[in-house]
PDB file of N, CA and C in Angstrom:
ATOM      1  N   UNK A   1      80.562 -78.298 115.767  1.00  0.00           N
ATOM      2  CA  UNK A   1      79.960 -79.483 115.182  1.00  0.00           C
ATOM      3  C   UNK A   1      80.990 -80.352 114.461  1.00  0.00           C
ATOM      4  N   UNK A   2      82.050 -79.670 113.771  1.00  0.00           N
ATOM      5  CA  UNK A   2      82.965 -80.962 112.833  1.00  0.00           C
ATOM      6  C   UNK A   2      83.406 -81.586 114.284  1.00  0.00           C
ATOM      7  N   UNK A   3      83.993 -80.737 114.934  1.00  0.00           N
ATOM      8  CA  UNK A   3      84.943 -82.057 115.936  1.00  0.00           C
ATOM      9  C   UNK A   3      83.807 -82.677 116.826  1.00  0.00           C
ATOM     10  N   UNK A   4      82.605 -82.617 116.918  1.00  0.00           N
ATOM     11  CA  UNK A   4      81.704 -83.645 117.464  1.00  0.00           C
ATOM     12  C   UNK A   4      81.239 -84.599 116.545  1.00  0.00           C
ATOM     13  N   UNK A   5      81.322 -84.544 115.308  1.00  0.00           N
ATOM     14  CA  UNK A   5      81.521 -85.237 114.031  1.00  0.00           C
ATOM     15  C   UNK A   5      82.951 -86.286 114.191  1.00  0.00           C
ATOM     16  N   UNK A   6      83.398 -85.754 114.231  1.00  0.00           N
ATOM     17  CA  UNK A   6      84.809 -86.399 113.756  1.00  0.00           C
ATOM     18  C   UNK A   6      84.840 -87.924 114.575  1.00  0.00           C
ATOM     19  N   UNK A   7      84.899 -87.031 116.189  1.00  0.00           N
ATOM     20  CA  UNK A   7      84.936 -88.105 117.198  1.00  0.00           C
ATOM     21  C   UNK A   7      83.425 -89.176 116.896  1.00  0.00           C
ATOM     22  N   UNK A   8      82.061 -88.677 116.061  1.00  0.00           N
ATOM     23  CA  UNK A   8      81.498 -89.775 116.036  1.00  0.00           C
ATOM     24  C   UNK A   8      81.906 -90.804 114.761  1.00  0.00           C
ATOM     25  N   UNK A   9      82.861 -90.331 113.727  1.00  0.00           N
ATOM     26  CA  UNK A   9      82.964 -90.630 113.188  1.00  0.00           C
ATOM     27  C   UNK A   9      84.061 -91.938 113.304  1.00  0.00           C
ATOM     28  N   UNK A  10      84.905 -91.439 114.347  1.00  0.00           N
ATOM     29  CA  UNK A  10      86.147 -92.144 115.095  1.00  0.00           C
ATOM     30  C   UNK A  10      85.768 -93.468 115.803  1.00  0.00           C
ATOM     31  N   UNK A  11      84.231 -92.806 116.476  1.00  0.00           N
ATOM     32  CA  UNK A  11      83.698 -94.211 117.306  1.00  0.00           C
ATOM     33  C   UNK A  11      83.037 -95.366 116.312  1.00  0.00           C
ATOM     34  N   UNK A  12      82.417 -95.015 115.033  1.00  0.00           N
ATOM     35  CA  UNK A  12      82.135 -95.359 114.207  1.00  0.00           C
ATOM     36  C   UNK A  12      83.225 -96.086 113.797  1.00  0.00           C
ATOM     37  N   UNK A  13      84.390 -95.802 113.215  1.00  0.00           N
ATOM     38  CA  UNK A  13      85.692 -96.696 113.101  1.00  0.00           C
ATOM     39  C   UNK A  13      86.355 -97.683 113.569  1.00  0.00           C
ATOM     40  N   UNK A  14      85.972 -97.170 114.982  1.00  0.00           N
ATOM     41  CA  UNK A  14      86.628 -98.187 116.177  1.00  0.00           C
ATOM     42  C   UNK A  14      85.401 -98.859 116.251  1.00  0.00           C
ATOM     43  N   UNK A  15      84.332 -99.046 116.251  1.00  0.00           N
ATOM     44  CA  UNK A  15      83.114-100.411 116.256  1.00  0.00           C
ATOM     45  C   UNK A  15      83.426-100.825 115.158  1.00  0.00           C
ATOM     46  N   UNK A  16      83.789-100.425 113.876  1.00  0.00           N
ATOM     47  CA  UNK A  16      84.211-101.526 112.909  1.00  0.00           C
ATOM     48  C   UNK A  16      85.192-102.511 113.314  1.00  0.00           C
ATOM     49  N   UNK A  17      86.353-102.053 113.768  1.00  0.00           N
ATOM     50  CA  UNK A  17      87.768-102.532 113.706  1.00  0.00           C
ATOM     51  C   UNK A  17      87.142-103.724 115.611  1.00  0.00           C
ATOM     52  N   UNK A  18      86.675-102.844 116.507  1.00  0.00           N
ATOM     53  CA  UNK A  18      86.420-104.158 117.185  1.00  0.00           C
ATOM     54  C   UNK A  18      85.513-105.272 116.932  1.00  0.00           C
ATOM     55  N   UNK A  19      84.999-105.486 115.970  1.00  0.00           N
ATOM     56  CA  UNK A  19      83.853-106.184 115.296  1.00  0.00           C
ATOM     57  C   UNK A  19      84.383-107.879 115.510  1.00  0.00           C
ATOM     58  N   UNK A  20      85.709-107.928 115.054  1.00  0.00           N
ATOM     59  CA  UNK A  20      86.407-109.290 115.309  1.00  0.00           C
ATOM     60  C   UNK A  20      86.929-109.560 116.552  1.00  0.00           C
ATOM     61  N   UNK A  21      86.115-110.872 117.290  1.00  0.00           N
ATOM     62  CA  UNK A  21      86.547-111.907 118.375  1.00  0.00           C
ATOM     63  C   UNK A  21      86.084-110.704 119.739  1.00  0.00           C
ATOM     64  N   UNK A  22      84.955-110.104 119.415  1.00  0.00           N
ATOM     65  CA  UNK A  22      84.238-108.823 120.545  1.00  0.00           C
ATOM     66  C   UNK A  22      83.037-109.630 120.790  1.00  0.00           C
ATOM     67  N   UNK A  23      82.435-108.955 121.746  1.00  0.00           N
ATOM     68  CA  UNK A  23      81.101-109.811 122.035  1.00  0.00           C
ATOM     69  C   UNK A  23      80.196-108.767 121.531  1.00  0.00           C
ATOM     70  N   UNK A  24      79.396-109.562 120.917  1.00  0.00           N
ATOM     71  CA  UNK A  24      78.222-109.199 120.046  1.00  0.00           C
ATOM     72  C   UNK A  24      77.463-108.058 120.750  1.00  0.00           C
ATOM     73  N   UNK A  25      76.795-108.275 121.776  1.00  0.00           N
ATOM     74  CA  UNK A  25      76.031-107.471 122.541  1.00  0.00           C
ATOM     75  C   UNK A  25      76.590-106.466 122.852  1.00  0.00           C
ATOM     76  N   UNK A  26      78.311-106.314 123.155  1.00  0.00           N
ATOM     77  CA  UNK A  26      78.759-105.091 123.801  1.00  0.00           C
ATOM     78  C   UNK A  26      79.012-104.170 122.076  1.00  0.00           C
ATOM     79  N   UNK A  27      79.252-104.573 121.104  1.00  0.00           N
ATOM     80  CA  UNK A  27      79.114-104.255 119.798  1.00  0.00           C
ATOM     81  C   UNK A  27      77.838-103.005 119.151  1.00  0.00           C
ATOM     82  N   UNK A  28      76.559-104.273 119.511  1.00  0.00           N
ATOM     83  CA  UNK A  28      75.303-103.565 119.446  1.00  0.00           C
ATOM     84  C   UNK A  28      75.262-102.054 120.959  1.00  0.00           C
ATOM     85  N   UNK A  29      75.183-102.408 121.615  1.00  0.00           N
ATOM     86  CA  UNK A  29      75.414-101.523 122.895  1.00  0.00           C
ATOM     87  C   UNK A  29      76.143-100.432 122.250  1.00  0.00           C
ATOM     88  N   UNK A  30      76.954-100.479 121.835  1.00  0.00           N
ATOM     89  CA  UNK A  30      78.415 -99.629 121.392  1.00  0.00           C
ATOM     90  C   UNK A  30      77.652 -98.631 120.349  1.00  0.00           C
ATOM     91  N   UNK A  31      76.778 -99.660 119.358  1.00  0.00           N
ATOM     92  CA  UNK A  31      76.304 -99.081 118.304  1.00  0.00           C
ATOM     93  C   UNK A  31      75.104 -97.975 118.785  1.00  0.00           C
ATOM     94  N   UNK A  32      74.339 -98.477 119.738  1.00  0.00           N
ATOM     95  CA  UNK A  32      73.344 -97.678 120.212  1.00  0.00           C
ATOM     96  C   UNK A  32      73.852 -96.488 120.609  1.00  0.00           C
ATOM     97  N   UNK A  33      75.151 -96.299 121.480  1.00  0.00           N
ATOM     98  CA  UNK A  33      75.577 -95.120 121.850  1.00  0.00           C
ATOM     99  C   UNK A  33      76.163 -94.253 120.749  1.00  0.00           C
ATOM    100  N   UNK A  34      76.713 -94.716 120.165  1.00  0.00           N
ATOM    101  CA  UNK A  34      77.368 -93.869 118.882  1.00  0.00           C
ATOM    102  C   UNK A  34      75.562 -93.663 118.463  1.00  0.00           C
ATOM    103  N   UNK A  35      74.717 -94.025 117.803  1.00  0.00           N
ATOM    104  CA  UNK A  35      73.904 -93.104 117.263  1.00  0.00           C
ATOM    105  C   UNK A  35      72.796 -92.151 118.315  1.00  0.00           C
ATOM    106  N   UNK A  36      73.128 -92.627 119.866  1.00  0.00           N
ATOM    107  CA  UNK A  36      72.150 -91.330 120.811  1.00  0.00           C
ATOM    108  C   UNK A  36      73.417 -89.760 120.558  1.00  0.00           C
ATOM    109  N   UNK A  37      74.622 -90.267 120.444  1.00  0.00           N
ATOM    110  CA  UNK A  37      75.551 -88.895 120.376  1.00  0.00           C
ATOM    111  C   UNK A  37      75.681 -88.345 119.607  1.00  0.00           C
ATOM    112  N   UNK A  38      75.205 -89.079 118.200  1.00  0.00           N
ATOM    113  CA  UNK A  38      75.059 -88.887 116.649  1.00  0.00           C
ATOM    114  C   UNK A  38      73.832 -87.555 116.579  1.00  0.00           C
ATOM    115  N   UNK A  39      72.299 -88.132 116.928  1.00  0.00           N
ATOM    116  CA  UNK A  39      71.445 -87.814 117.504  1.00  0.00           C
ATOM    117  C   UNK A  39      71.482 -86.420 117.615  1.00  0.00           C
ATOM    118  N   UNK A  40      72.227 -86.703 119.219  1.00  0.00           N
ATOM    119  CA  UNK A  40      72.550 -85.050 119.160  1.00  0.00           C
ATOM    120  C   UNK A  40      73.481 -83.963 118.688  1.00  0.00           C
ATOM    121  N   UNK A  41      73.901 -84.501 118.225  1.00  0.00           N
ATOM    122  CA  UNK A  41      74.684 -83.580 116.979  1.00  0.00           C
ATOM    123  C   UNK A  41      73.945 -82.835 115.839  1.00  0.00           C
ATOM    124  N   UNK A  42      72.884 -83.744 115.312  1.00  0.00           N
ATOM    125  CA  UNK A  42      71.673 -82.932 114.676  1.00  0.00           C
ATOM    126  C   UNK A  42      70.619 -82.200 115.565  1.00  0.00           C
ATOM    127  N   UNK A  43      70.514 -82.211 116.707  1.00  0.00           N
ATOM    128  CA  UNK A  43      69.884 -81.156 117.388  1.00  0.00           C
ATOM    129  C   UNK A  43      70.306 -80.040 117.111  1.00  0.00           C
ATOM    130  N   UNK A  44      71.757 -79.903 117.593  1.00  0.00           N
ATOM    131  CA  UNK A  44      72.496 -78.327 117.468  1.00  0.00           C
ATOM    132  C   UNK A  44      72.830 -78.533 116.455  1.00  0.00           C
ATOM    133  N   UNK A  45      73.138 -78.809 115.311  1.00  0.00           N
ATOM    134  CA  UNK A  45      73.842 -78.494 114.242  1.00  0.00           C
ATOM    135  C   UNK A  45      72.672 -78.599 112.499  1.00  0.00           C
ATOM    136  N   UNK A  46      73.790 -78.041 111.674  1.00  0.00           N
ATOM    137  CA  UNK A  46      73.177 -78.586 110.242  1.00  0.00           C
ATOM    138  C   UNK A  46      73.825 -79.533 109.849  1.00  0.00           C
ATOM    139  N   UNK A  47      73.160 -80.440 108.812  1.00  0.00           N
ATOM    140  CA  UNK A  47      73.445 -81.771 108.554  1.00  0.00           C
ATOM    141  C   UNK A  47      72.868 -81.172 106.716  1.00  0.00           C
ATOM    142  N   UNK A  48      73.257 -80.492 106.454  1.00  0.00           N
ATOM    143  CA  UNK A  48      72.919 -80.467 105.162  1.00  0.00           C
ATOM    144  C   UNK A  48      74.025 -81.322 104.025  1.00  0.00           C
ATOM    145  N   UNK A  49      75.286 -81.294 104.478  1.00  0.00           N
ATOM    146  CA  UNK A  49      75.859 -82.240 103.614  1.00  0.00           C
ATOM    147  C   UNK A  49      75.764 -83.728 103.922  1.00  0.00           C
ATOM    148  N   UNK A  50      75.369 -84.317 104.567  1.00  0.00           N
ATOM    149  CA  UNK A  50      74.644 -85.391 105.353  1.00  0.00           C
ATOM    150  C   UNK A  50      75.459 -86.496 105.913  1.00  0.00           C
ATOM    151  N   UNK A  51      76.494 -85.873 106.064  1.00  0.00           N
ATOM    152  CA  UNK A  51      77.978 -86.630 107.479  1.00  0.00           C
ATOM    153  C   UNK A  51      77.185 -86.872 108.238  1.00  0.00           C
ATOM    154  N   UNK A  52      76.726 -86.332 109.008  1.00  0.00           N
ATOM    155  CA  UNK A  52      76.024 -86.906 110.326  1.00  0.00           C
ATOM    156  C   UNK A  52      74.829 -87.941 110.193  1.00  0.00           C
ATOM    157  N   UNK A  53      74.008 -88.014 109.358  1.00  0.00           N
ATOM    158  CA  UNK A  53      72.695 -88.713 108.143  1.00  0.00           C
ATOM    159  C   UNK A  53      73.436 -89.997 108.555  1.00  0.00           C
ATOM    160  N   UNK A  54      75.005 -89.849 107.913  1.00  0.00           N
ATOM    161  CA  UNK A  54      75.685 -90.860 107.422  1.00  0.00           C
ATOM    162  C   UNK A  54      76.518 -91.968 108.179  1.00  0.00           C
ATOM    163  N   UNK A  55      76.507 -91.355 109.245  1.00  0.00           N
ATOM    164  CA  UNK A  55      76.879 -92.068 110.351  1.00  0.00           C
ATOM    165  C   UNK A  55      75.613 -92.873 111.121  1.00  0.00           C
ATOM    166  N   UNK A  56      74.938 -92.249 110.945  1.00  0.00           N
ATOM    167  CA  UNK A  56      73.655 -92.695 111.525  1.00  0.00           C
ATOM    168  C   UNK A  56      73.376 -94.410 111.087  1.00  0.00           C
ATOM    169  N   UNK A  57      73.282 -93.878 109.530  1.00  0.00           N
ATOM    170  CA  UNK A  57      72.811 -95.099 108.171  1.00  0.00           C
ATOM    171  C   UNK A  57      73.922 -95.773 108.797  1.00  0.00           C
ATOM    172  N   UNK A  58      75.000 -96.055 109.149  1.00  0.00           N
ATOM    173  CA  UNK A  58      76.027 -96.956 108.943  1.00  0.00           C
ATOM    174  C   UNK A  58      75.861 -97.758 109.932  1.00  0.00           C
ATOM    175  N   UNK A  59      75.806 -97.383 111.157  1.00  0.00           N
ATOM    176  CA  UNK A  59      75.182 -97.613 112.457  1.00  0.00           C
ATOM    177  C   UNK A  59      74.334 -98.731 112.490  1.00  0.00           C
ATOM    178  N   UNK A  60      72.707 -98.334 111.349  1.00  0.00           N
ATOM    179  CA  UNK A  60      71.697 -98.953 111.589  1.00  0.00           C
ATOM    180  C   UNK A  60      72.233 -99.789 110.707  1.00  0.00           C
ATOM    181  N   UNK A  61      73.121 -99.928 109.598  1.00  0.00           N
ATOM    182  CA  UNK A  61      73.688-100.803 108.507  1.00  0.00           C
ATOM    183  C   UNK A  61      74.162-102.149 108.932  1.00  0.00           C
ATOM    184  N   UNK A  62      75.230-101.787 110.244  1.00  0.00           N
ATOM    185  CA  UNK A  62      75.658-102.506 111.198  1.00  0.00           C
ATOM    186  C   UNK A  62      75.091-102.912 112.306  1.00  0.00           C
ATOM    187  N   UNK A  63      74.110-102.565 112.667  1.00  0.00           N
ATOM    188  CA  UNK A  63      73.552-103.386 113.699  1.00  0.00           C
ATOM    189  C   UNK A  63      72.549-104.272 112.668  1.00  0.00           C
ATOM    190  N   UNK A  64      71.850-104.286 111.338  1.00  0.00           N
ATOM    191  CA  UNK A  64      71.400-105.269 110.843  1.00  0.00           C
ATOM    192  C   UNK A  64      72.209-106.371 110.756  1.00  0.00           C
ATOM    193  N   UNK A  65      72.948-105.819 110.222  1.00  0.00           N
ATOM    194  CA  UNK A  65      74.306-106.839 110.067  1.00  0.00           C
ATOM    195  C   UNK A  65      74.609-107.915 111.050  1.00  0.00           C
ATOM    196  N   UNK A  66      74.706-107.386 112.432  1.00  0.00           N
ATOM    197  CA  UNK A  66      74.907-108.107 113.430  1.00  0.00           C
ATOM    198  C   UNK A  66      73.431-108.676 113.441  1.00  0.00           C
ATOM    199  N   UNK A  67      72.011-108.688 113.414  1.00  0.00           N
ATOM    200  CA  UNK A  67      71.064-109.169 113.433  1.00  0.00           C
ATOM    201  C   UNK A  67      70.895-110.305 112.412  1.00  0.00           C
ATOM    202  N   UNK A  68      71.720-110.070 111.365  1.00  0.00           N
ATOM    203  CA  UNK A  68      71.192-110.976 110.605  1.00  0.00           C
ATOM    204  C   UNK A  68      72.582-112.135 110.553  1.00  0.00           C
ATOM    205  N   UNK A  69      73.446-111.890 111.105  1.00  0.00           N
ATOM    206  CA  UNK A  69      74.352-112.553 111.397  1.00  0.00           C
ATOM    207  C   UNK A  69      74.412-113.789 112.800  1.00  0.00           C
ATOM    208  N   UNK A  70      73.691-112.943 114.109  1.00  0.00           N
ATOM    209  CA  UNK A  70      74.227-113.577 115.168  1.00  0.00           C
ATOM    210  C   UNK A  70      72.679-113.901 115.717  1.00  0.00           C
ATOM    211  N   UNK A  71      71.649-113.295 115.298  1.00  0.00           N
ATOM    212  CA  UNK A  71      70.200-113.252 116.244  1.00  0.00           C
ATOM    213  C   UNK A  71      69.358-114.094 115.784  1.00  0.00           C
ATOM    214  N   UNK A  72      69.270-114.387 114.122  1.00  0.00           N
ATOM    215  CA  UNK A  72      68.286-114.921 113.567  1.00  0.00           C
ATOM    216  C   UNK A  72      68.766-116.489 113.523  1.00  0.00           C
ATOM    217  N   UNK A  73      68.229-117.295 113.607  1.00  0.00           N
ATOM    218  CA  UNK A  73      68.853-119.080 113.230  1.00  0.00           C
ATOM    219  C   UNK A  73      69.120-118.754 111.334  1.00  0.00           C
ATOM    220  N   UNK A  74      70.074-119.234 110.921  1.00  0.00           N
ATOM    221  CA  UNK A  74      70.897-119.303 109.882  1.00  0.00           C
ATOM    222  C   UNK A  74      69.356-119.693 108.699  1.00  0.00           C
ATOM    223  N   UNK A  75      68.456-120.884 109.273  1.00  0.00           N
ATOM    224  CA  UNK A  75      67.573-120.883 108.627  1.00  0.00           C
ATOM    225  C   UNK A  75      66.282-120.142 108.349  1.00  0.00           C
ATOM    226  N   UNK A  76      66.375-119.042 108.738  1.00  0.00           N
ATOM    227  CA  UNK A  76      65.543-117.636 108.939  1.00  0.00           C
ATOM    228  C   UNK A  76      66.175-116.184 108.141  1.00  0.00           C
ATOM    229  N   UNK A  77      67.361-116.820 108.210  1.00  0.00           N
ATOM    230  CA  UNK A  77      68.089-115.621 107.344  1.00  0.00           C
ATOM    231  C   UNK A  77      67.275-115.005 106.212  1.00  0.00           C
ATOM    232  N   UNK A  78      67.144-115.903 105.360  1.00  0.00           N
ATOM    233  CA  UNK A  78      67.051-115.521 103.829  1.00  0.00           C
ATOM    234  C   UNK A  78      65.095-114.902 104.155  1.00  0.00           C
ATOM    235  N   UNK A  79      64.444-115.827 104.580  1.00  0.00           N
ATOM    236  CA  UNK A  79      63.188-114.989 104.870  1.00  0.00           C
ATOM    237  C   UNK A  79      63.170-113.591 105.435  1.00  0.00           C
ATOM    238  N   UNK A  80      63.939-113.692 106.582  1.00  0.00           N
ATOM    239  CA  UNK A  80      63.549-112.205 107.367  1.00  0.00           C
ATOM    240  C   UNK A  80      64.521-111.014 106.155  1.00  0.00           C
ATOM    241  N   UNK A  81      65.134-111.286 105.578  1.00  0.00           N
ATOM    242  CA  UNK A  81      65.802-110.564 104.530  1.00  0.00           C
ATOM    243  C   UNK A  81      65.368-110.125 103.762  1.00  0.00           C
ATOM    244  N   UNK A  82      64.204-110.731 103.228  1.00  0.00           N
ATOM    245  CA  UNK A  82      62.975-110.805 102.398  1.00  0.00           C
ATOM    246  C   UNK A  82      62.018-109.739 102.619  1.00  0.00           C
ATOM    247  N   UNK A  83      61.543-109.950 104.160  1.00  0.00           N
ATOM    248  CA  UNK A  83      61.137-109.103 104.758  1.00  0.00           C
ATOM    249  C   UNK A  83      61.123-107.707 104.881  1.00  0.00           C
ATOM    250  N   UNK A  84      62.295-107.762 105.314  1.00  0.00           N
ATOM    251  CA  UNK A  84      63.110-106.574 105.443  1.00  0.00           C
ATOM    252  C   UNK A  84      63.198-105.603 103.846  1.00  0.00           C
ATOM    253  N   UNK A  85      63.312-105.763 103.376  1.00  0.00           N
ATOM    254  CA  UNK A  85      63.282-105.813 101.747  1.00  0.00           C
ATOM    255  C   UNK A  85      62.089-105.129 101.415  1.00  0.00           C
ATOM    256  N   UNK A  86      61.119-106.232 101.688  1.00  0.00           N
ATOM    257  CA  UNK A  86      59.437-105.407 101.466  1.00  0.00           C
ATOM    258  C   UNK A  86      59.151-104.596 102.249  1.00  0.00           C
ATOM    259  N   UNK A  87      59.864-104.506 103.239  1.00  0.00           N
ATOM    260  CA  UNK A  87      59.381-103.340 104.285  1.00  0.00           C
ATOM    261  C   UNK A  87      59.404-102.244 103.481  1.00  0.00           C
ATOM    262  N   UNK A  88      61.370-102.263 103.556  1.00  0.00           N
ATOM    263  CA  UNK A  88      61.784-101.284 102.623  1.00  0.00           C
ATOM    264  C   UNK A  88      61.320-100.519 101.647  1.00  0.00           C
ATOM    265  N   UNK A  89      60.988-101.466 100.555  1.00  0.00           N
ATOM    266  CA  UNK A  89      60.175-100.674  99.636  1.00  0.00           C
ATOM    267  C   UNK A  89      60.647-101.974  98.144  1.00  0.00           C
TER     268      UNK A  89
END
């Protein structure tokens, strides 16, 4: 489990660092796969110190990110944020 960690942790790194002048969609795409491999890493494994939790959260952190950056019209931002917010809690 660490070195299936590590490497998600690696892909996790490298979607940060390609984040600039990448295309958006292959980004999100990117992101989806890092958390189906994430995924299964908590099948077989324990996640009690919550590395793997944590990769997950970062994932979904970053693909909001890109949502609220590239998907929504600039004048929708601050509402759906709002939203999002009350969902939350």
């Amino acid at each position: 489990m660490p070195r299936a960690l590590r490497g998600a942790e690696s892909a996790l790194g490298y979607l940060m660092k390609m984040e600039e002048g990448s295309d958006v969609t292959q980004n999100i795409d990117f992101c989806w796969m890092v958390i189906g491999e994430t995924m299964r890493i908590l099948d077989n494994g324990d996640d009690s110190d919550g590395r793997v939790g944590g990769v997950i959260e970062k994932c979904v952190e970053y693909l909001e990110k890109l949502w609220m950056q590239h998907v929504l019209p600039s004048d929708n931002q601050a509402r759906e944020k709002e939203i999002l917010h009350a969902i939350a809690g």
